[in-house]
Protein backbone atom coordinates (compact mmCIF):
# COMPACT_ATOMS: atom_id res chain seq x y z
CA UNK A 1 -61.05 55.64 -31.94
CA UNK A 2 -63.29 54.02 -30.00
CA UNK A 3 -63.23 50.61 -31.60
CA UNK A 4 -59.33 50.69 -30.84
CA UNK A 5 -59.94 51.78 -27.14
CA UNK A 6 -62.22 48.52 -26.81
CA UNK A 7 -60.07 46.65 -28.49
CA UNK A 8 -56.80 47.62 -26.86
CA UNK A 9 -58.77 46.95 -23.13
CA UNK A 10 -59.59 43.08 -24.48
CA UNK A 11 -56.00 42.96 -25.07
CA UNK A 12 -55.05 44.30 -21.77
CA UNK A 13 -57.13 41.87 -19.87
CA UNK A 14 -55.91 39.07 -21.85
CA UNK A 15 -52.21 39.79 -20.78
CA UNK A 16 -53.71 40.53 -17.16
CA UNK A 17 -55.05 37.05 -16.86
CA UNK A 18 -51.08 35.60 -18.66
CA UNK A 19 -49.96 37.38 -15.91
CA UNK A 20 -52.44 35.87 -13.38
CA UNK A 21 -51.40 32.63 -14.33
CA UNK A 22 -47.94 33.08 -14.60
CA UNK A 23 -47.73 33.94 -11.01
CA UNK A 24 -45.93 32.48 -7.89
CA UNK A 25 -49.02 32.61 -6.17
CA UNK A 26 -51.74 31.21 -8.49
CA UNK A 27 -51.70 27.37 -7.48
CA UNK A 28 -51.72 28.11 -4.00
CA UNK A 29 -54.87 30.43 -4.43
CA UNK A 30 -56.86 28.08 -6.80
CA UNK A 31 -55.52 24.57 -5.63
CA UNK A 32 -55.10 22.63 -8.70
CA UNK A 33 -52.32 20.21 -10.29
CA UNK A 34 -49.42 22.46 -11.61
CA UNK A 35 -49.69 20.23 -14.52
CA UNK A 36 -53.24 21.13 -15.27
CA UNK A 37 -51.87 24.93 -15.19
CA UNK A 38 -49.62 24.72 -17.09
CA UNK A 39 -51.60 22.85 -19.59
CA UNK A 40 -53.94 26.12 -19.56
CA UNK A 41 -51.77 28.63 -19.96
CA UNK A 42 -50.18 26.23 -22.91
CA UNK A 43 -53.88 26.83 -24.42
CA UNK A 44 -54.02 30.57 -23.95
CA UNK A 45 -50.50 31.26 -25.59
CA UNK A 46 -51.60 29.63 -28.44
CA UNK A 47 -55.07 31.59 -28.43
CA UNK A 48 -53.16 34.89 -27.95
CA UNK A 49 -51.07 33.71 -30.41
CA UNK A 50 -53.96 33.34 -32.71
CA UNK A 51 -55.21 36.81 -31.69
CA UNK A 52 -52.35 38.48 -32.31
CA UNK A 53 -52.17 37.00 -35.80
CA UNK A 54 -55.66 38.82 -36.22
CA UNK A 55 -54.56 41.71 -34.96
CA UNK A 56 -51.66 42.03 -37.45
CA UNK A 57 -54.27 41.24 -40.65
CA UNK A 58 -57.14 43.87 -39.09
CA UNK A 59 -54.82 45.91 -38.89
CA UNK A 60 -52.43 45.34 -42.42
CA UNK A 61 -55.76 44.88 -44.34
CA UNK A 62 -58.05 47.50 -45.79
CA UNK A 63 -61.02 45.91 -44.24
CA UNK A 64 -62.59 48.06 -41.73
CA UNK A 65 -63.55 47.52 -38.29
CA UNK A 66 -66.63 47.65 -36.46
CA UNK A 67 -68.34 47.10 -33.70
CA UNK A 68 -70.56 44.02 -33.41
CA UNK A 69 -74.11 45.65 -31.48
CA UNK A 70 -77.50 44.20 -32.40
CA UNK A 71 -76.80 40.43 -33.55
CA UNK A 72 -77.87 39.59 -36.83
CA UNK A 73 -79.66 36.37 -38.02
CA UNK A 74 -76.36 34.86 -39.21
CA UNK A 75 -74.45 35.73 -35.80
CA UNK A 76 -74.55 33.26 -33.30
CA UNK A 77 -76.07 34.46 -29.91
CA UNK A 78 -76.51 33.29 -25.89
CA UNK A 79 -79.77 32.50 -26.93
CA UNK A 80 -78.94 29.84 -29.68
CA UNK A 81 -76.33 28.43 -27.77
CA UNK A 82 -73.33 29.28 -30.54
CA UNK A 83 -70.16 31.06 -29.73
CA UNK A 84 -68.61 32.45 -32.38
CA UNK A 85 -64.83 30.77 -32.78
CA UNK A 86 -63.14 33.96 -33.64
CA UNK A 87 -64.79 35.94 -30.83
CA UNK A 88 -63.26 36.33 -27.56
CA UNK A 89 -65.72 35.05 -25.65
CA UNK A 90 -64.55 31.67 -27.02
CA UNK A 91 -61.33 31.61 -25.13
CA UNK A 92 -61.07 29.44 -21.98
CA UNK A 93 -62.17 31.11 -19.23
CA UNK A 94 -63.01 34.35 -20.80
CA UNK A 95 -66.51 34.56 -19.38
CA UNK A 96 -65.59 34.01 -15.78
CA UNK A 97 -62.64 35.20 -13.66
CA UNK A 98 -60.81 31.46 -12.15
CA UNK A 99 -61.88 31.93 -8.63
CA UNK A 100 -65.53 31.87 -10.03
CA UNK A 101 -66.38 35.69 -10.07
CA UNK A 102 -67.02 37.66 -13.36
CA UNK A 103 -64.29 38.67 -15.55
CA UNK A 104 -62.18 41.32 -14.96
CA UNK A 105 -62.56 41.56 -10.77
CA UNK A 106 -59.89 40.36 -8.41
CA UNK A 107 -59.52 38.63 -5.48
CA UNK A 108 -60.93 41.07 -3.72
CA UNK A 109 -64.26 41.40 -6.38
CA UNK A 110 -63.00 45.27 -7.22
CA UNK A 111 -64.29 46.24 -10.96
CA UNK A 112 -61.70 45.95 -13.64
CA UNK A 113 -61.90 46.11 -17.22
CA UNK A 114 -64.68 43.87 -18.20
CA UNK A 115 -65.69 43.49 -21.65
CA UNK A 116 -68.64 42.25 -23.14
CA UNK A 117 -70.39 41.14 -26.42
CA UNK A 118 -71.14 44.79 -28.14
CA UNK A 119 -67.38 45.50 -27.49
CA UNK A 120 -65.77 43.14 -28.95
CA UNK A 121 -63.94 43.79 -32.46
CA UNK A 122 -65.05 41.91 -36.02
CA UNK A 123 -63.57 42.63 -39.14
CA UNK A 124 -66.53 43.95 -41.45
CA UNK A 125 -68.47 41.40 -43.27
CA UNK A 126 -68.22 38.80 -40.88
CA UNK A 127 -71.93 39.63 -39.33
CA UNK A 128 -74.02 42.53 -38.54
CA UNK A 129 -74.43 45.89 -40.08
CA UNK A 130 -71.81 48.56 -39.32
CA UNK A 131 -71.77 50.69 -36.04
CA UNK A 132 -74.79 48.09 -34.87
CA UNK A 133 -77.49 50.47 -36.01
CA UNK A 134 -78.17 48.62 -39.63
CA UNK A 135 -79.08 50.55 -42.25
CA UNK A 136 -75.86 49.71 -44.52
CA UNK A 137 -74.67 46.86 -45.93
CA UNK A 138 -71.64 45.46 -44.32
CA UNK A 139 -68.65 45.23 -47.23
CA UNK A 140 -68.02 41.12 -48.07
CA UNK A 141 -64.41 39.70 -47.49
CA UNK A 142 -63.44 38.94 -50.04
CA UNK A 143 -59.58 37.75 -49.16
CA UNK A 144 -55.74 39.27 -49.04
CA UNK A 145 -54.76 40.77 -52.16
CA UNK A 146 -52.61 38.54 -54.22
CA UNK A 147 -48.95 38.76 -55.13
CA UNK A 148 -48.79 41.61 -57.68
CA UNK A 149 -47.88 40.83 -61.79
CA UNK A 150 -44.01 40.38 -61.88
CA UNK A 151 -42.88 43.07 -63.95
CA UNK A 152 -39.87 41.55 -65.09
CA UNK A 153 -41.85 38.43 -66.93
CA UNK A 154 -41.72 38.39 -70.38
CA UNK A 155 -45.26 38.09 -71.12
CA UNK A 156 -45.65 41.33 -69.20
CA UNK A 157 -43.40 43.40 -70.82
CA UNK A 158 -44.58 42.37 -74.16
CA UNK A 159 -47.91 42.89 -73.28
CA UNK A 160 -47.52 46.21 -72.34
CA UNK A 161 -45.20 47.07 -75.00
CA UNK A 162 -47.66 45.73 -77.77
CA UNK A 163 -50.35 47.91 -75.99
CA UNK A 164 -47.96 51.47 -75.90
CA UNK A 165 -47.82 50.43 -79.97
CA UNK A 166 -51.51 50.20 -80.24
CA UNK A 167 -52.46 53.47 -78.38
CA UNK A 168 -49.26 55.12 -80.60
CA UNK A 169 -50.77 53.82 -83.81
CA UNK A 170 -54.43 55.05 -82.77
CA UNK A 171 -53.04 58.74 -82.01
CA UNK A 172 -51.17 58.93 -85.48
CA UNK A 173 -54.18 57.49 -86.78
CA UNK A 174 -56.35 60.74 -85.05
CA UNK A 175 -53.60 63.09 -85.95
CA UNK A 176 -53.94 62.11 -89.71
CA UNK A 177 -57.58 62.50 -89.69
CA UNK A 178 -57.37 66.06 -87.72
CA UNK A 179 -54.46 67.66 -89.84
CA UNK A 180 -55.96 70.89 -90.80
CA UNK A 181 -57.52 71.11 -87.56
CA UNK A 182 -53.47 71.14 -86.02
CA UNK A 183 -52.10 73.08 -88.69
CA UNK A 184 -54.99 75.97 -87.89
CA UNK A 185 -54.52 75.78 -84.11
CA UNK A 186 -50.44 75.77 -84.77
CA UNK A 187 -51.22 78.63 -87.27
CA UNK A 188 -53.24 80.42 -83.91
CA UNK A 189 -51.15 80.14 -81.33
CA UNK A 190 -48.14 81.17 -83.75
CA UNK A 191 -50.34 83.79 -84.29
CA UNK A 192 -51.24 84.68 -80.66
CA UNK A 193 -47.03 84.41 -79.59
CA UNK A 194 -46.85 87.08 -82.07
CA UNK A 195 -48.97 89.44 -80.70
CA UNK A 196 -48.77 88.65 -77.41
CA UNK A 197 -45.68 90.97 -76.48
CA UNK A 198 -47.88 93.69 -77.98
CA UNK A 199 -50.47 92.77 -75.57
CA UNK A 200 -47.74 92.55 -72.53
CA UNK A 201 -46.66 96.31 -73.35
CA UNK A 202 -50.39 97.25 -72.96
CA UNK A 203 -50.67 95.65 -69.84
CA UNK A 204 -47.46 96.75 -68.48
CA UNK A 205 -49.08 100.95 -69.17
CA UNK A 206 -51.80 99.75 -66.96
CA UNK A 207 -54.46 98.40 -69.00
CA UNK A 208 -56.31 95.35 -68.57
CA UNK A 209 -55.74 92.44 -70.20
CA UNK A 210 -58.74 92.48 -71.92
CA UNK A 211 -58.71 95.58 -73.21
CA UNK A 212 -55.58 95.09 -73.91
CA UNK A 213 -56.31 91.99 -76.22
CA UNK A 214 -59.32 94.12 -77.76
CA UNK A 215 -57.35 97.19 -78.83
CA UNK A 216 -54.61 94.65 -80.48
CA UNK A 217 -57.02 92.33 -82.18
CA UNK A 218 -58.73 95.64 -83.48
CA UNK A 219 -55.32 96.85 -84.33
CA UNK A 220 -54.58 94.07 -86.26
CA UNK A 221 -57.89 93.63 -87.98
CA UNK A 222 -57.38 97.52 -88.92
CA UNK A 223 -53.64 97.20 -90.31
CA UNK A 224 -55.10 94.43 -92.69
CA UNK A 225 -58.09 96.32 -93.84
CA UNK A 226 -55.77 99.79 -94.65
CA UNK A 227 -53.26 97.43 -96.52
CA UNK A 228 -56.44 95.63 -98.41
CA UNK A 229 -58.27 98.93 -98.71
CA UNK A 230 -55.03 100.21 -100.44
CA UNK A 231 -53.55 97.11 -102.49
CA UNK A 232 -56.01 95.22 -103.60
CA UNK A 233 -58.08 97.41 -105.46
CA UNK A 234 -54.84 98.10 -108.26
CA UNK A 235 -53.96 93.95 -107.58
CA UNK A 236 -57.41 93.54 -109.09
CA UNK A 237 -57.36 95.80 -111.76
CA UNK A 238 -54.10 94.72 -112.84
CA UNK A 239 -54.31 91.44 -112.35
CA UNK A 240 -57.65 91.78 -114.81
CA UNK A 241 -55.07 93.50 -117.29
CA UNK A 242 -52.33 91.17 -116.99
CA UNK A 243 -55.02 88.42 -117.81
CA UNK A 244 -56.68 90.71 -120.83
CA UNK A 245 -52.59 91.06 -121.78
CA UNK A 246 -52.01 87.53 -121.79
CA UNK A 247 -52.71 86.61 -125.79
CA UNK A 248 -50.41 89.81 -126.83
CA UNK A 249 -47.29 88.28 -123.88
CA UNK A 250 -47.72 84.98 -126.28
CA UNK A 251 -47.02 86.84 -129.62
CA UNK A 252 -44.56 89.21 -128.47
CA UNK A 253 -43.07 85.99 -126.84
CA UNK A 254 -43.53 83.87 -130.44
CA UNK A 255 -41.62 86.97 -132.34
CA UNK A 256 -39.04 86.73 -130.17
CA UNK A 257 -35.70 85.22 -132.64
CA UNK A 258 -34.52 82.93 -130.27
CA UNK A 259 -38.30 81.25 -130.50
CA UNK A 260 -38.47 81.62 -134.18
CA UNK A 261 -34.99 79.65 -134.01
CA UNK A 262 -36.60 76.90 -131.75
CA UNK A 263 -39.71 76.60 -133.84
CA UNK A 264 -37.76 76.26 -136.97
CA UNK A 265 -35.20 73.49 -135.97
CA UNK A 266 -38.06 71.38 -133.88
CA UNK A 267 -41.15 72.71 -135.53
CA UNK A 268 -42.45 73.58 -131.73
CA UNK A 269 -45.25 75.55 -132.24
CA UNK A 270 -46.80 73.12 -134.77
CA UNK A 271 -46.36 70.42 -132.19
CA UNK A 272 -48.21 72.84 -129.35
CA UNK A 273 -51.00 73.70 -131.81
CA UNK A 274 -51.45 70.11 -132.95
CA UNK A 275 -51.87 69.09 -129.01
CA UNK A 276 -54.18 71.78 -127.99
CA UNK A 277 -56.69 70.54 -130.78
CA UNK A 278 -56.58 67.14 -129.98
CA UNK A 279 -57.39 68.03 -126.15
CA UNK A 280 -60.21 70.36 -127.52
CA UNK A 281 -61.91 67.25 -129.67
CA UNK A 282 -61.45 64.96 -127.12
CA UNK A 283 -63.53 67.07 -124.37
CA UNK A 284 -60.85 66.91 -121.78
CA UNK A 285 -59.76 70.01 -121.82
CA UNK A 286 -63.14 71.83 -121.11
CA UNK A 287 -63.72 69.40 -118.59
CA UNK A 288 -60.20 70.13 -116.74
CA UNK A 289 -61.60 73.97 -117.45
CA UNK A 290 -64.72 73.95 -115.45
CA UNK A 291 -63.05 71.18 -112.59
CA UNK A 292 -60.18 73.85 -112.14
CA UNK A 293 -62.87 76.41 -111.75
CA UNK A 294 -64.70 74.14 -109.08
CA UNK A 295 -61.65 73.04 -107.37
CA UNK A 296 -60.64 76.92 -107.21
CA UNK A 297 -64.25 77.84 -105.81
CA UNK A 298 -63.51 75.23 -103.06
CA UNK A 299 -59.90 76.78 -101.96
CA UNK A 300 -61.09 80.03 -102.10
CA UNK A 301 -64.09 79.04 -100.02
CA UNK A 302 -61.88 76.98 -97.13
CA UNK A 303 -59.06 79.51 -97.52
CA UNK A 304 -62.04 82.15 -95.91
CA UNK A 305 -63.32 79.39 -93.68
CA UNK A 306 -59.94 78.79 -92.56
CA UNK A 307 -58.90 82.41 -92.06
CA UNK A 308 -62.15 83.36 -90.11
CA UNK A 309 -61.18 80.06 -87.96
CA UNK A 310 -57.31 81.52 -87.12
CA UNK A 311 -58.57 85.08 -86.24
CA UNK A 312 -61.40 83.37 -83.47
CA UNK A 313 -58.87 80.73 -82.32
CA UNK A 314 -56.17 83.92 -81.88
CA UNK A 315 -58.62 86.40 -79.87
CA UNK A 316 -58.81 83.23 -77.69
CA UNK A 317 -55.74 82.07 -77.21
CA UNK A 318 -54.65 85.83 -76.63
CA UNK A 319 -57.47 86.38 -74.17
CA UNK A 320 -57.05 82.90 -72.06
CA UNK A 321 -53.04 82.61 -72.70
CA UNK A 322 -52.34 83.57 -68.90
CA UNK A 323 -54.08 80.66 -67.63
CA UNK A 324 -53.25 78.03 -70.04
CA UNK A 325 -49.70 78.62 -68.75
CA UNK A 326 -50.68 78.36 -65.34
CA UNK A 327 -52.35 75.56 -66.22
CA UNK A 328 -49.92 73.87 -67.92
CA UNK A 329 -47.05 74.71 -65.40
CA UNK A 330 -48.91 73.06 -62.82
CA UNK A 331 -48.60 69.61 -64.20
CA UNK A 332 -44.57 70.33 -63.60
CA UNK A 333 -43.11 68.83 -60.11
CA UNK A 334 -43.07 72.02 -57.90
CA UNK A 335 -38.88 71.37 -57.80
CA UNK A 336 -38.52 71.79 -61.43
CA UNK A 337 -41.24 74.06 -61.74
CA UNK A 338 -39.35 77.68 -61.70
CA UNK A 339 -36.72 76.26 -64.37
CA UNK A 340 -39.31 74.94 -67.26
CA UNK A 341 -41.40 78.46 -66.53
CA UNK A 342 -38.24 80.19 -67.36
CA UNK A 343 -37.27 77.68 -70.66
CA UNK A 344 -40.83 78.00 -71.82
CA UNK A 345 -41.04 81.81 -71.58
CA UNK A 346 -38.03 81.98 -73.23
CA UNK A 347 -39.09 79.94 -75.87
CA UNK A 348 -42.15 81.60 -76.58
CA UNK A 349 -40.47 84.73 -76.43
CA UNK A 350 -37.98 83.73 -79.17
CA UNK A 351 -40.83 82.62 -81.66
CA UNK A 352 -42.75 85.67 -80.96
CA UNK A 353 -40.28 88.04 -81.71
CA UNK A 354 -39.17 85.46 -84.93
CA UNK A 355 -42.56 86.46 -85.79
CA UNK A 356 -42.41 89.63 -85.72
CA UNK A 357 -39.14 90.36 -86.87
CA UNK A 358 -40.09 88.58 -90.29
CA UNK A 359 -42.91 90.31 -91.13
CA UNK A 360 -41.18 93.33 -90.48
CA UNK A 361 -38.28 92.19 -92.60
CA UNK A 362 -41.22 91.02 -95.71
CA UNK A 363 -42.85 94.21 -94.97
CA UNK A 364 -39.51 96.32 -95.47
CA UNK A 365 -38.73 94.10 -98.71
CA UNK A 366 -42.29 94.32 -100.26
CA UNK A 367 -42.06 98.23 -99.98
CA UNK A 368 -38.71 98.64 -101.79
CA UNK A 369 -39.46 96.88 -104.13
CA UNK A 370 -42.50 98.85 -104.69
CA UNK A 371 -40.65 101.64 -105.69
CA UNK A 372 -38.34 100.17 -107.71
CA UNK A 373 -40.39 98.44 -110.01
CA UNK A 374 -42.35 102.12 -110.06
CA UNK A 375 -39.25 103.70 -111.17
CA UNK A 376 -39.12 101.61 -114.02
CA UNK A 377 -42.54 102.18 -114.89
CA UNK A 378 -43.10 98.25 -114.49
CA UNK A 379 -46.51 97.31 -115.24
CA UNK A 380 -48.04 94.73 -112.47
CA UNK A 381 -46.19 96.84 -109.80
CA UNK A 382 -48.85 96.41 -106.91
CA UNK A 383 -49.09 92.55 -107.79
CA UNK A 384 -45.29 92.10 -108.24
CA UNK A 385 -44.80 93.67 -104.46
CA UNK A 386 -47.59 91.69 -102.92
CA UNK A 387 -46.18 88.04 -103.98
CA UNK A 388 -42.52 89.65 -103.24
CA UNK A 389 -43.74 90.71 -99.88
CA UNK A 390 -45.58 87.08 -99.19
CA UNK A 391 -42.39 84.96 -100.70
CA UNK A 392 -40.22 87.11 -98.40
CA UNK A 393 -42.16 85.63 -94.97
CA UNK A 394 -40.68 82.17 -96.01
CA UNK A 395 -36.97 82.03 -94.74
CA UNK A 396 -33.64 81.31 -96.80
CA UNK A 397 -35.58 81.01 -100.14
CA UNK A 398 -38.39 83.37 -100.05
CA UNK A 399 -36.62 86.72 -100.83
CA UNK A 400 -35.01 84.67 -103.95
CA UNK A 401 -37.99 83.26 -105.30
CA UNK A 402 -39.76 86.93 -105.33
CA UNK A 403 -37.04 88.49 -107.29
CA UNK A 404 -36.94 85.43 -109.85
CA UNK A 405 -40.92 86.41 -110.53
CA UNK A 406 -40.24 90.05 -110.57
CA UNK A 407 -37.08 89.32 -113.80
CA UNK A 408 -39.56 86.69 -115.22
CA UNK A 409 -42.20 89.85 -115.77
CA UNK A 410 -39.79 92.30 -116.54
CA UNK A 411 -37.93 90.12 -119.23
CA UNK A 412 -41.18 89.91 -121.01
CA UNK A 413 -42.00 93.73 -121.15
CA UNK A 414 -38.15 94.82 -122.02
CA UNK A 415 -35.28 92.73 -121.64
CA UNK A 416 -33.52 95.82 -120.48
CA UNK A 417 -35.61 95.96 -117.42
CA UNK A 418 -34.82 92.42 -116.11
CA UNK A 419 -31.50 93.23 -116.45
CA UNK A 420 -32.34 96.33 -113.70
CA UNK A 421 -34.11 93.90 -111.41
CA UNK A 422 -31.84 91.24 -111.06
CA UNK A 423 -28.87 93.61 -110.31
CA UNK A 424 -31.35 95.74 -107.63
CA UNK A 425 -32.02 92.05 -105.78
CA UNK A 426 -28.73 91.02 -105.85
CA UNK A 427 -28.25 94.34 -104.02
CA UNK A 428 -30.60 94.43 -101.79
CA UNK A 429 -30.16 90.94 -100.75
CA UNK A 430 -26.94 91.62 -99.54
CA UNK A 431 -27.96 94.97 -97.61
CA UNK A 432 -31.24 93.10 -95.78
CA UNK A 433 -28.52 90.30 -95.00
CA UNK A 434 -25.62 92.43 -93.52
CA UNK A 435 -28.07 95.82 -92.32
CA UNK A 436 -31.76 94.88 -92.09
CA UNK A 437 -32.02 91.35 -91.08
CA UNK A 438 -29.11 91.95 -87.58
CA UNK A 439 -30.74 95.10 -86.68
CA UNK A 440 -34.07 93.31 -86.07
CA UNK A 441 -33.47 89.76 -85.51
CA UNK A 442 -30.62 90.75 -82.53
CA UNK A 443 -32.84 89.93 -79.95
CA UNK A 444 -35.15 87.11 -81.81
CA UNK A 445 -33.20 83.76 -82.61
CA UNK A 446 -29.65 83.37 -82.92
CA UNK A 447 -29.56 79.89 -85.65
CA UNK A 448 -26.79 78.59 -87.57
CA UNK A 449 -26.91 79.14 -91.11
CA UNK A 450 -27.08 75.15 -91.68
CA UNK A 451 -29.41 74.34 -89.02
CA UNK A 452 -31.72 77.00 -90.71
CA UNK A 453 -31.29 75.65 -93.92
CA UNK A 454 -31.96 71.82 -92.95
CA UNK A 455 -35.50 73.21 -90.19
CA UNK A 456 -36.49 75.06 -93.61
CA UNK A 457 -36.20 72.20 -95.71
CA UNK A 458 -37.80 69.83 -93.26
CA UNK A 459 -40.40 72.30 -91.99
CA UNK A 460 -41.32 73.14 -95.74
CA UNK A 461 -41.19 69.35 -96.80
CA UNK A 462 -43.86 68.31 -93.64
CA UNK A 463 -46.24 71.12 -93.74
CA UNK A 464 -45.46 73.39 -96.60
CA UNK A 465 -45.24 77.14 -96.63
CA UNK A 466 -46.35 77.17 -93.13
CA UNK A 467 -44.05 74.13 -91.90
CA UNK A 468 -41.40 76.45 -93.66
CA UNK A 469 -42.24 79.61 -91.00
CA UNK A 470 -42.30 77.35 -88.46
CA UNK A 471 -39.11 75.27 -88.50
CA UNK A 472 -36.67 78.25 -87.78
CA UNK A 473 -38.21 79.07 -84.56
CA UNK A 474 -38.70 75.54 -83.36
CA UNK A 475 -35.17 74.89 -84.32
CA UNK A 476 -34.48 77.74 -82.10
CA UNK A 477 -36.28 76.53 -78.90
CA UNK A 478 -35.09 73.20 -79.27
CA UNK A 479 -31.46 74.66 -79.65
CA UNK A 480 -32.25 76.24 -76.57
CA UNK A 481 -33.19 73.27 -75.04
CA UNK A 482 -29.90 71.61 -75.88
CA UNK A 483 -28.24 74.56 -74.91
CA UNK A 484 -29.83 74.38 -71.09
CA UNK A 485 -30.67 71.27 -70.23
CA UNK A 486 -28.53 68.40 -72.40
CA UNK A 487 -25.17 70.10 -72.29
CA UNK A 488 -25.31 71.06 -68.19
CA UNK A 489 -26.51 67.50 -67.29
CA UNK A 490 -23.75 65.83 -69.68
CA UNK A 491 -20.82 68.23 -67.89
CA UNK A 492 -22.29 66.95 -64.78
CA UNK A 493 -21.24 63.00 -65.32
């Protein structure tokens, strides 16, 4: 403020002395040629002129101003006999009032506003240090900006298009090379959207958050360890029978007549038996034994890695979920702010309850089948239910697969019995689709039977099983999406 106080008085006085000179009275009080005046005050137009011109790029630039105190050894001073051109002291006149007193005092020699050396204003980097006390280096001129890139050229839009393909090509690149990485934090936070209306009840009753996130993760972690602690001890024993079983499956399956018929028209077996032993000579076949042994050490080794990974990256994401929403929903314009909060909580609602809903559904399938195939004293029961229960989390096709298992095993212990099956899961089906499946998904995601079918096949093409579980409830947000935001703004034009 105070270098535009000094600078605004050195203006002042300048227009004082325009005035001055511009008076009625002036060539009667100094007694010159009028000619001469006006020659002069031709001369100081033109140096205001210039000043003013400075005053516009100070002020327009970025350059700061300062105040020029202690002179430096590039600033000319009284003693060297220089006077800086830009300075004010350089104008005509300036260090001397006309009638031969000092500058700024009247007629009548009363003080006015008199300026002097350590007042006047410099751009910075044209001398001295800043503030004239030294100690920091003033900042060099180094011109106006030029005219900015014209965005409309074609080299610049090419330019910046070939750069948006390069940085597009180097993030598929990174996505390719960090696949399971995104397919176990999708897998987490799928997991954690789940769960988290569990955790909102909690919190609701008046627990804390965390607490709240403990006594669900421990929930969960119990529920898994009751259904291990009661299914997988008769999986593993009958899975060890089925495999002990396996030799006496092949000859009931060779004495079957419509076999025998094959065998005899095409001589199949003899062709089977003749291939086997020329595998066994050739050493291929023990090799492709102990590499499928290997290979099946390694999945079952990254399928624990991998599910120890999920269950940390879901206490996480359950604990911190609050403020990565807050997070994220600050990046939104404050106008549009309350809208996407509402979308994405609605979203996320939809795919937790999805979620939900369909293990519920498997859960409910798995069990029923459970007692049907112990009704008809199926062997493999506890196997058979697991892999139904499983198949049934995958939409549209799930349900059907596990029943098409279920016959396959029970057509090899008694025709009769596949028979059963196939008639229960035709059943079934058609009570979970018209009873079971409404009651609980009424308040998940309302799809269209085609869209579901097209998300499932695109979900399950991209990313498998789990690209399978995923696609309905994307589907459903983006439907939601279309729903709230692309149909309003079309009605609006």
């Amino acid at each position: 403020m105070a270098i535009w106080g000094r600078w605004l008085a050195y203006r002042r006085a300048q227009r004082a002395r325009m005035d001055q000179l511009r008076g009625p009275g002036r060539h009667s009080r100094i007694g010159q040629d009028l000619d001469a005046d006006r020659r002069h005050l031709g001369d100081l137009e033109e140096r205001l002129a210039h000043d003013e011109q400075l005053e516009h790029d100070l002020l327009g630039s970025t350059l700061p101003l300062r105040v020029s105190g202690r002179p430096s050894p590039d600033t000319p001073t009284a003693t060297s006999g220089g006077v800086d051109p830009d300075s004010p002291a350089a104008l005509p006149g300036a260090g001397t009032d006309p009638a031969g007193g000092p500058q700024g005092r009247g007629p009548a020699g009363d003080a006015g506003p008199a300026t002097t050396a350590s007042d006047r204003l410099v751009p910075a980097g044209r001398g001295g240090a800043v503030g004239g006390g030294g100690g920091r280096a003033a900042r060099r001129d180094f011109g106006p900006a030029g005219t900015p890139f014209n965005r409309q050229s074609p080299f610049y839009v090419g330019f910046v298009g070939a750069l948006g393909v390069l940085v597009a090509y180097g993030v598929w690149q990174a996505v390719s090379e960090l696949t399971t990485v995104v397919t176990l934090l999708a897998v987490a936070f799928f997991l954690t959207l789940a769960l988290d209306p569990l955790v909102g009840g909690l919190t609701r009753r008046g627990l804390r958050r965390g607490f709240a996130v403990t006594l669900v993760f421990l929930g969960v972690l119990a529920v898994f360890g009751l259904v291990g602690w009661v299914v997988f001890p008769p999986v593993t024993q009958q899975a060890t029978e089925l495999a002990n079983n396996a030799p006496n499956f092949i000859g009931n399956l060779l004495q079957n007549s419509w076999v025998q018929d094959l065998d005899h028209r095409y001589q199949l077996l003899a062709r089977i038996q003749e291939e086997v032993d020329r595998r066994v000579a050739d050493g291929n076949l023990w090799a492709g034994v102990f590499g499928g042994v290997l290979d099946a050490g390694k999945v079952i080794a990254s399928g624990v890695f991998s599910t120890l990974t999920v269950l940390v990256l879901t206490l996480y994401f359950m604990a911190s979920l609050p403020s990565v929403k807050h997070a994220a929903y600050s990046l939104v314009p404050a106008s549009r702010r309350p809208r996407i909060m509402s979308l994405a909580e609605e979203i996320m609602r939809r795919v937790g309850s999805y979620a939900i809903g369909q293990v519920c559904v498997a859960a409910i399938n798995a069990c029923c089948a459970y007692l049907m195939m112990s009704w008809l004293d199926l062997r493999f029961a506890a196997v058979l239910a697991v892999t139904v229960g499983f198949l049934g989390l995958v939409p549209m096709v799930g349900a059907t697969l596990g029943a098409v298992v279920v016959a396959v095993v029970a057509f090899f212990d008694q025709p009769e019995k596949a028979l059963v099956v196939i008639v229960y899961f035709i059943v079934y089906q058609q009570i979970e689709n018209y009873m079971v499946m409404p009651r609980i998904m009424q308040r998940t995601v309302s799809v269209p039977g085609a869209v579901t079918i097209v998300a499932a096949l695109a979900g399950g093409t991209l990313l498998g099983m789990l690209g399978a579980l995923l696609a309905i409830p994307v589907a459903a947000g983006l439907l939601l999406i279309y729903d709230e935001v692309l149909v309003p703004r079309q009605r609006q034009h």
